[in-house]
Protein backbone atom coordinates (compact mmCIF):
# COMPACT_ATOMS: atom_id res chain seq x y z
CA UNK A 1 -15.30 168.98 -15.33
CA UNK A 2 -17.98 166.77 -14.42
CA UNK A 3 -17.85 164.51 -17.66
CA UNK A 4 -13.62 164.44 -16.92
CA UNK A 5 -14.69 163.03 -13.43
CA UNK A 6 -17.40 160.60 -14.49
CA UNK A 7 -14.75 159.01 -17.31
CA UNK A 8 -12.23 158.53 -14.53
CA UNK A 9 -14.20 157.33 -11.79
CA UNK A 10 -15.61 154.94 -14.07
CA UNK A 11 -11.78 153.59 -15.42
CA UNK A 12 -11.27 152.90 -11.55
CA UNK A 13 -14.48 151.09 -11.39
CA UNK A 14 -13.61 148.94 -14.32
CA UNK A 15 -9.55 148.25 -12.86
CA UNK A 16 -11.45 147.50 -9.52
CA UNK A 17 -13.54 145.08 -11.07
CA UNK A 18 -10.58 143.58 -12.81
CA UNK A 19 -8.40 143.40 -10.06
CA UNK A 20 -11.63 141.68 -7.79
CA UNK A 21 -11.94 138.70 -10.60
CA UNK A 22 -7.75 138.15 -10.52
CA UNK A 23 -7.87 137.89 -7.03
CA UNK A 24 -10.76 135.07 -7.43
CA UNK A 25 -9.31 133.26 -10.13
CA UNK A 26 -5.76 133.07 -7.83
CA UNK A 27 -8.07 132.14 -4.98
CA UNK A 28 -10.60 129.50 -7.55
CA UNK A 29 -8.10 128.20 -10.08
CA UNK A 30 -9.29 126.72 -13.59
CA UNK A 31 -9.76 123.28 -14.40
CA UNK A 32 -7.37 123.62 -16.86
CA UNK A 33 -4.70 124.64 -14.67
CA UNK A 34 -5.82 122.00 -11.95
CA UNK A 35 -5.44 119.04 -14.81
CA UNK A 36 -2.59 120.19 -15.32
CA UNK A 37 -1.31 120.68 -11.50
CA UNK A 38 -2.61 116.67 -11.57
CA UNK A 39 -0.61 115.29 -14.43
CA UNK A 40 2.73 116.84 -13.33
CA UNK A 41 2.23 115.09 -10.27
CA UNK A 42 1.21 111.58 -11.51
CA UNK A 43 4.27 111.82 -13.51
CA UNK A 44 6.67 112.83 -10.92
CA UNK A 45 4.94 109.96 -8.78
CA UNK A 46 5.61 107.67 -12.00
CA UNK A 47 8.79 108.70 -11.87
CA UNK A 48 9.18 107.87 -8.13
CA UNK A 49 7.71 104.63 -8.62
CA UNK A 50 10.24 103.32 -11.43
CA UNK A 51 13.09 104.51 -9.57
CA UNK A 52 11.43 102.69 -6.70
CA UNK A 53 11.32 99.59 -8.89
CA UNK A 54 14.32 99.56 -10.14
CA UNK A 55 16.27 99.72 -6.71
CA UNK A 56 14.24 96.57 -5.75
CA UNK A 57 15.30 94.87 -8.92
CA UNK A 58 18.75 95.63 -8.36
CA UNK A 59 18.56 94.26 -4.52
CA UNK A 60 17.06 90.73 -6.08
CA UNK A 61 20.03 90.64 -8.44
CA UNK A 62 22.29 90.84 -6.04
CA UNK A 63 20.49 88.94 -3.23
CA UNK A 64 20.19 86.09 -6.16
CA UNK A 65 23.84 86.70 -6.87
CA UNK A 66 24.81 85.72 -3.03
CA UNK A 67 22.67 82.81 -3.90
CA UNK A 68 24.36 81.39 -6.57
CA UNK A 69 27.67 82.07 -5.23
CA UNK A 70 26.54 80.37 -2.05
CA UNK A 71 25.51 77.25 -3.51
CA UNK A 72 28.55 77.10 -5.74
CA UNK A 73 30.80 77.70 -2.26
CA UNK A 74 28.61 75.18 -0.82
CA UNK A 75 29.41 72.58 -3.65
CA UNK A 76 33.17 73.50 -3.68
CA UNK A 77 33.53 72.40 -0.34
CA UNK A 78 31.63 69.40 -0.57
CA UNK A 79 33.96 68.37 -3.43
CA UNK A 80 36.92 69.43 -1.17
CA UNK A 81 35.90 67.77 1.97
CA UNK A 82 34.94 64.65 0.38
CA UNK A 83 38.03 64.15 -1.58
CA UNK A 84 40.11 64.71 1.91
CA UNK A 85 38.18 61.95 3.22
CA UNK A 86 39.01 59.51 0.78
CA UNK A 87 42.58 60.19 1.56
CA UNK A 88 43.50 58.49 4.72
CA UNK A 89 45.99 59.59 7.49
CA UNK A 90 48.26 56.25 6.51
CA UNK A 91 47.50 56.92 2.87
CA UNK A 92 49.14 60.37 3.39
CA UNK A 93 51.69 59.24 5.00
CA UNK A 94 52.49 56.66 2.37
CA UNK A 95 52.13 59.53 -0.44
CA UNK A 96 54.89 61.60 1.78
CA UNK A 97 57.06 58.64 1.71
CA UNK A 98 56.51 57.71 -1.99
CA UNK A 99 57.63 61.98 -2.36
CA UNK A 100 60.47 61.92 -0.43
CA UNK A 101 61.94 58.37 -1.76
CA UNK A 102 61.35 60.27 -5.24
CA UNK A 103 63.06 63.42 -4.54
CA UNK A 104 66.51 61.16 -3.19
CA UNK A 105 66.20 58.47 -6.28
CA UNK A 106 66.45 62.19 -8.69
CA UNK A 107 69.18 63.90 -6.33
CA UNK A 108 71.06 60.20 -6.53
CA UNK A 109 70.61 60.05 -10.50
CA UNK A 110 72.26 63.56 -10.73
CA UNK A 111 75.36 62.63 -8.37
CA UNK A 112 75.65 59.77 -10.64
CA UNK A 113 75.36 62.12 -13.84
CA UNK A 114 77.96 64.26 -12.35
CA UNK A 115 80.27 61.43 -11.38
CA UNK A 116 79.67 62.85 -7.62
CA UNK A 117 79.19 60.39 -4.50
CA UNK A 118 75.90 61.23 -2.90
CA UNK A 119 76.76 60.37 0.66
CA UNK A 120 79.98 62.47 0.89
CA UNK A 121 78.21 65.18 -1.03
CA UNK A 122 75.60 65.03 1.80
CA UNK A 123 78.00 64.92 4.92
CA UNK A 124 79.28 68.10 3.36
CA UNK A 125 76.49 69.67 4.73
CA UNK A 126 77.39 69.06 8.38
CA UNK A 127 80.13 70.63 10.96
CA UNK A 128 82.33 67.84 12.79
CA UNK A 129 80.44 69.63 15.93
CA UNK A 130 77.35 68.34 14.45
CA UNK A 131 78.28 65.14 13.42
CA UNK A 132 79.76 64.28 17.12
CA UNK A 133 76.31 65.34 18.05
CA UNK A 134 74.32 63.41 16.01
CA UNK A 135 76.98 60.01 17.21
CA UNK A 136 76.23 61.06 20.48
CA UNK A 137 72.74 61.15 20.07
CA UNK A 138 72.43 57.60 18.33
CA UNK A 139 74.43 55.99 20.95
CA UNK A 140 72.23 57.58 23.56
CA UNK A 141 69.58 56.68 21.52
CA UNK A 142 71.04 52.93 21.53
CA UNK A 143 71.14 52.51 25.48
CA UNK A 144 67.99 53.55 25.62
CA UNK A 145 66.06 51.32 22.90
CA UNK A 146 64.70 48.59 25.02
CA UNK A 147 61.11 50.30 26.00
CA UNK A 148 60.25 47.12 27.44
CA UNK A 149 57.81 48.39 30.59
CA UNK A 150 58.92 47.05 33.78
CA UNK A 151 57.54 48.82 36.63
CA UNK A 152 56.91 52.37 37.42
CA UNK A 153 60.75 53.09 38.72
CA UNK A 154 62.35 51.80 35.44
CA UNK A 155 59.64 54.07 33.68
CA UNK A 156 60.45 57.25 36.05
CA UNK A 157 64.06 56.73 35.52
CA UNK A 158 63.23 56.90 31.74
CA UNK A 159 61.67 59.71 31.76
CA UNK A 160 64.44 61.40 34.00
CA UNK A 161 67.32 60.72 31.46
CA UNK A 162 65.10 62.36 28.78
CA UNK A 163 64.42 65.49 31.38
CA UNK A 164 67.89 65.48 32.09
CA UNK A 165 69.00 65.96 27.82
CA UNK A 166 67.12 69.25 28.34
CA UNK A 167 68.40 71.00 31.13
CA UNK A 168 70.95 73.85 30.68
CA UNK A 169 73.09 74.62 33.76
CA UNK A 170 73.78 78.01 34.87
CA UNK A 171 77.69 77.70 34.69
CA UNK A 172 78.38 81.40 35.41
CA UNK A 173 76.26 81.30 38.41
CA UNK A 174 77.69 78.09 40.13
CA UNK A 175 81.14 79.73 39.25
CA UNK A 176 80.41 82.30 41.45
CA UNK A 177 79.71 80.35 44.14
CA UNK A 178 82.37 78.48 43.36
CA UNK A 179 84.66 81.37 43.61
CA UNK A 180 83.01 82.97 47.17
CA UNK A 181 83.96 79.08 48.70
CA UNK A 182 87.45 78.64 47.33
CA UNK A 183 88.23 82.29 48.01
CA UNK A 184 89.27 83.81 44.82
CA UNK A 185 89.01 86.81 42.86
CA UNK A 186 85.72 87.52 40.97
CA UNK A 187 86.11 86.23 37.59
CA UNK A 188 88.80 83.81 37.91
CA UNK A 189 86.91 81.07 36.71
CA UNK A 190 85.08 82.56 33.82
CA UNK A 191 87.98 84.26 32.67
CA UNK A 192 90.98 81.70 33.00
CA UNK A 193 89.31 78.65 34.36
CA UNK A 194 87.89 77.42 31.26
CA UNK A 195 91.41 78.18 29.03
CA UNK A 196 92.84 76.42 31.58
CA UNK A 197 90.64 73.03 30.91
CA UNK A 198 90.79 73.61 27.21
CA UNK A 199 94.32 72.78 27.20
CA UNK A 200 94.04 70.04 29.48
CA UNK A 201 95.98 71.04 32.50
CA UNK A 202 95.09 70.57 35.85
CA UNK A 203 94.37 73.54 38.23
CA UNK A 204 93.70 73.99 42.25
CA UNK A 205 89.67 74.71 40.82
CA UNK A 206 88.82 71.68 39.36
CA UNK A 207 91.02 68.84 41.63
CA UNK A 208 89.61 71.05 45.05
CA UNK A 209 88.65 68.56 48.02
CA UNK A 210 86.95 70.17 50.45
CA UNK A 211 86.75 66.66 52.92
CA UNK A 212 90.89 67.21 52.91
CA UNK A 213 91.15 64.14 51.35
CA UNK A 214 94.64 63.36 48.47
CA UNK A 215 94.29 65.62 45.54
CA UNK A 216 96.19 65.24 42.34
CA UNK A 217 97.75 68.30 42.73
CA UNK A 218 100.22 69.73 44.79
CA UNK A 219 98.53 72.97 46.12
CA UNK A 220 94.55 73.06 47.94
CA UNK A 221 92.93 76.16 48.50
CA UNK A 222 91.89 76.51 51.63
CA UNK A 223 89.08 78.74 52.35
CA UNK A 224 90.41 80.79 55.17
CA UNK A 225 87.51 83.05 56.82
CA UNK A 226 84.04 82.26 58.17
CA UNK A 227 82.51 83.26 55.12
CA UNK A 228 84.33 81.06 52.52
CA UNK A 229 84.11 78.54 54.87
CA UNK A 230 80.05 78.56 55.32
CA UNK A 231 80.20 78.98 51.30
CA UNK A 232 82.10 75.76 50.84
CA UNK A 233 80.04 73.90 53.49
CA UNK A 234 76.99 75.04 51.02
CA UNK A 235 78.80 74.33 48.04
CA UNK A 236 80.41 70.91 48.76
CA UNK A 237 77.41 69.02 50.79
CA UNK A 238 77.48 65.67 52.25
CA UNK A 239 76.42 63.38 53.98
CA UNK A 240 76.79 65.47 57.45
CA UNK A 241 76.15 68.52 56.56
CA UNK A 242 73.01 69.82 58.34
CA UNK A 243 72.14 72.69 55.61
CA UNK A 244 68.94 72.27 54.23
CA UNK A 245 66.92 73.95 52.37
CA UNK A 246 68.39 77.61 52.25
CA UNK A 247 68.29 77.97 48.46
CA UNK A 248 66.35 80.03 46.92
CA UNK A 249 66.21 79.77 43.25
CA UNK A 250 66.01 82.83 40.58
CA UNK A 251 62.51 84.21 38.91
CA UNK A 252 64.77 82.61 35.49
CA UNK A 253 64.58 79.28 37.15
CA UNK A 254 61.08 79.03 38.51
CA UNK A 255 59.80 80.35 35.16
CA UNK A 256 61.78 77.15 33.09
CA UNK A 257 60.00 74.78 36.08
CA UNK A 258 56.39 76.00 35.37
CA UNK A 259 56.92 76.30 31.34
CA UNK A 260 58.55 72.18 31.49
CA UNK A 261 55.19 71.19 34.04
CA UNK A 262 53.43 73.08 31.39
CA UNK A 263 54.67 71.49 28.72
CA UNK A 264 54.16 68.15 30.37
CA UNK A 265 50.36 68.80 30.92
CA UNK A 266 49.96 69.81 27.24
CA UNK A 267 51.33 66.39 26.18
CA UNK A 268 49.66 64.56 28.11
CA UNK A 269 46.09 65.69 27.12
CA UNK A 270 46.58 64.44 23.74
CA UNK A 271 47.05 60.82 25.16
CA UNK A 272 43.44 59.15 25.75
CA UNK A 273 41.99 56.23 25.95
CA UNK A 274 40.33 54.79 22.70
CA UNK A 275 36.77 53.79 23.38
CA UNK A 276 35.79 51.15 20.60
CA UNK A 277 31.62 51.71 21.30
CA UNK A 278 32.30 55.51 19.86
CA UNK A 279 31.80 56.52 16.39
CA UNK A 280 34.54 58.43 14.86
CA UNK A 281 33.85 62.31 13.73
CA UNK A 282 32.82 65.53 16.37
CA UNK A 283 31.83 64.76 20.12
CA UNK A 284 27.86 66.25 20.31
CA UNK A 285 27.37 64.36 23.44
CA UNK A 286 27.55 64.90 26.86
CA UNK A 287 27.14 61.38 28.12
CA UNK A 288 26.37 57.81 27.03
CA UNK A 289 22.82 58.58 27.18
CA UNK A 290 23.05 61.69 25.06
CA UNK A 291 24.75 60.00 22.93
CA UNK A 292 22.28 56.87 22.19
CA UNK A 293 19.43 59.55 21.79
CA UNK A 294 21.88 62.11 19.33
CA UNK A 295 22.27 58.68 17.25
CA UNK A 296 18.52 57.79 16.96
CA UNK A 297 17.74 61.41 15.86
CA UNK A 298 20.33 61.11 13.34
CA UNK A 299 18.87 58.23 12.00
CA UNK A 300 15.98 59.66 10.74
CA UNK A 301 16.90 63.75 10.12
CA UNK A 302 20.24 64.14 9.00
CA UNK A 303 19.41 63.15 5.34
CA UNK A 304 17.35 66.49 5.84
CA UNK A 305 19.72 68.41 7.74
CA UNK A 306 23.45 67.39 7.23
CA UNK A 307 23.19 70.48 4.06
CA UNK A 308 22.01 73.03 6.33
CA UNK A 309 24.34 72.43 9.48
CA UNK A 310 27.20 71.83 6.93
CA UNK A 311 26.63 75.76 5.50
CA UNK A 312 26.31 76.68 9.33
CA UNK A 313 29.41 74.71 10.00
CA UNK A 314 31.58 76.62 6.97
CA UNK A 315 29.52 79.87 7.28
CA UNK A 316 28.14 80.15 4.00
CA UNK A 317 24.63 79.80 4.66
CA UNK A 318 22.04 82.97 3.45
């Protein structure tokens, strides 16, 4: 029994021992296994650094990319810009002409290839309607061709006749009116006054005298309560009548009076007064002085900087 104990006590011994110098090798590893633990790290850091360097390539090739296509945007529109300035605004104007004289000569050849008359062929494109129009027009247009300047009432009245060519009455609504003063039934002119005038008789609507005076025709109406009679004192006004104004117009017609003052404003801003001291091109100035000093400055840096603030200008700069 006592040798059986010795051998086993001395097997646990021995796995003690060898479990006591695995614990310090985990604890103190090799230098093998630290080399080792090293290189796989250097090469994952390697590995890091040539991704690293590749992503930085790949941002120079594109920010070189931008680059290039800047400077060939850049050149484009320096091309562009100077050939519109070579062209111009009566040289374009001539080149329109010279098109359109060019386009009638080649619709006049092909009339004449088709044994066709130009001029009726074009008056086929217009309505009689439109053709009294356009007569009206160039007789208006006629009357009013001497633009001689006289004084500021002959240039007022001007200006009124051409106001005047774009006003639209409200027919229906002076109708109405009209009907309240001569005492009809709603709708009598709307509906049968105007087939009446078509045909070119004469009805108690249109040859109405409110002053009683001779009429053409044999009947008057005669407005007959207070009502159609304060409507026809407001309709028919003279020179006695002590109405004043009592109309009130419509949210329609105050909107067409702002819109024409409007318009009026807008036209007249692009009139102005050309100053021959001024150098043509864009207004960097905010007075004479400012302008003297802008022009010195000029003189000696925009050989430097007329590039730069031209990329600013079309947004293409880096």
């Amino acid at each position: 029994m006592s040798s059986s104990e010795s051998t086993s006590a001395a097997e646990v011994a021995h796995k003690v021992a060898q479990a006591a110098e695995d614990f310090v090798e985990q604890m103190h590893p090799t230098d093998a296994e630290e080399h080792e633990e090293q290189s796989e790290t250097q090469d994952g850091e390697a590995v890091d650094k040539e991704k690293f360097l590749e992503e930085k390539k790949k941002k120079l090739e594109q920010l070189r990319q931008r680059l290039r296509s800047s400077v060939q945007a850049n050149r484009a529109s320096v091309i562009e810009e100077s050939a519109k300035a070579k062209i111009t605004a009566r040289e374009q104007a001539r080149l329109e002409r010279q098109r359109k004289l060019a386009e009638t000569l080649r619709q006049k050849a092909d009339a004449e290839d088709r044994g066709d008359d130009i001029e009726r062929q074009k008056n086929w494109e217009y309505t009689i309607e439109e053709n009294d129009e356009w007569e009206k027009k160039l007789a208006r247009k006629a009357r009013r061709a001497d633009f001689s300047f006289n004084d500021d009432a002959d240039a007022a009245r001007r200006k009124y006749k051409k106001d005047l060519d774009h006003i639209k009455p409200d027919l229906e609504s002076y109708n109405r009116q009209k009907e309240i003063a001569l005492g009809l039934a709603p709708g009598t002119l709307t509906k049968h006054g105007a087939a009446s005038n078509a045909v070119g008789g004469s009805s108690t609507v249109t040859n109405f005298d409110p002053s009683g005076g001779a009429s053409s025709s044999s009947m008057q109406v005669v407005p007959s309560s207070l009502q159609q009679q304060l409507a026809a004192e407001s309709l028919y006004r003279d020179a006695n009548t002590l109405l004043y104004a009592d109309s009130k117009p419509s949210e329609e017609a105050i909107d067409r009076v702002i819109e024409k003052i409007n318009k009026d404003v807008d036209k007249k801003k692009k009139f102005s007064r050309k100053r021959h001291n001024e150098d043509e091109g864009d207004v960097t100035y905010i007075n004479e002085r400012n302008r003297v000093f802008n022009k010195k400055i000029a003189r000696y840096y925009d050989k430097y900087t007329a590039e730069i603030r031209a990329s600013f200008e079309r947004g293409t700069a880096l």
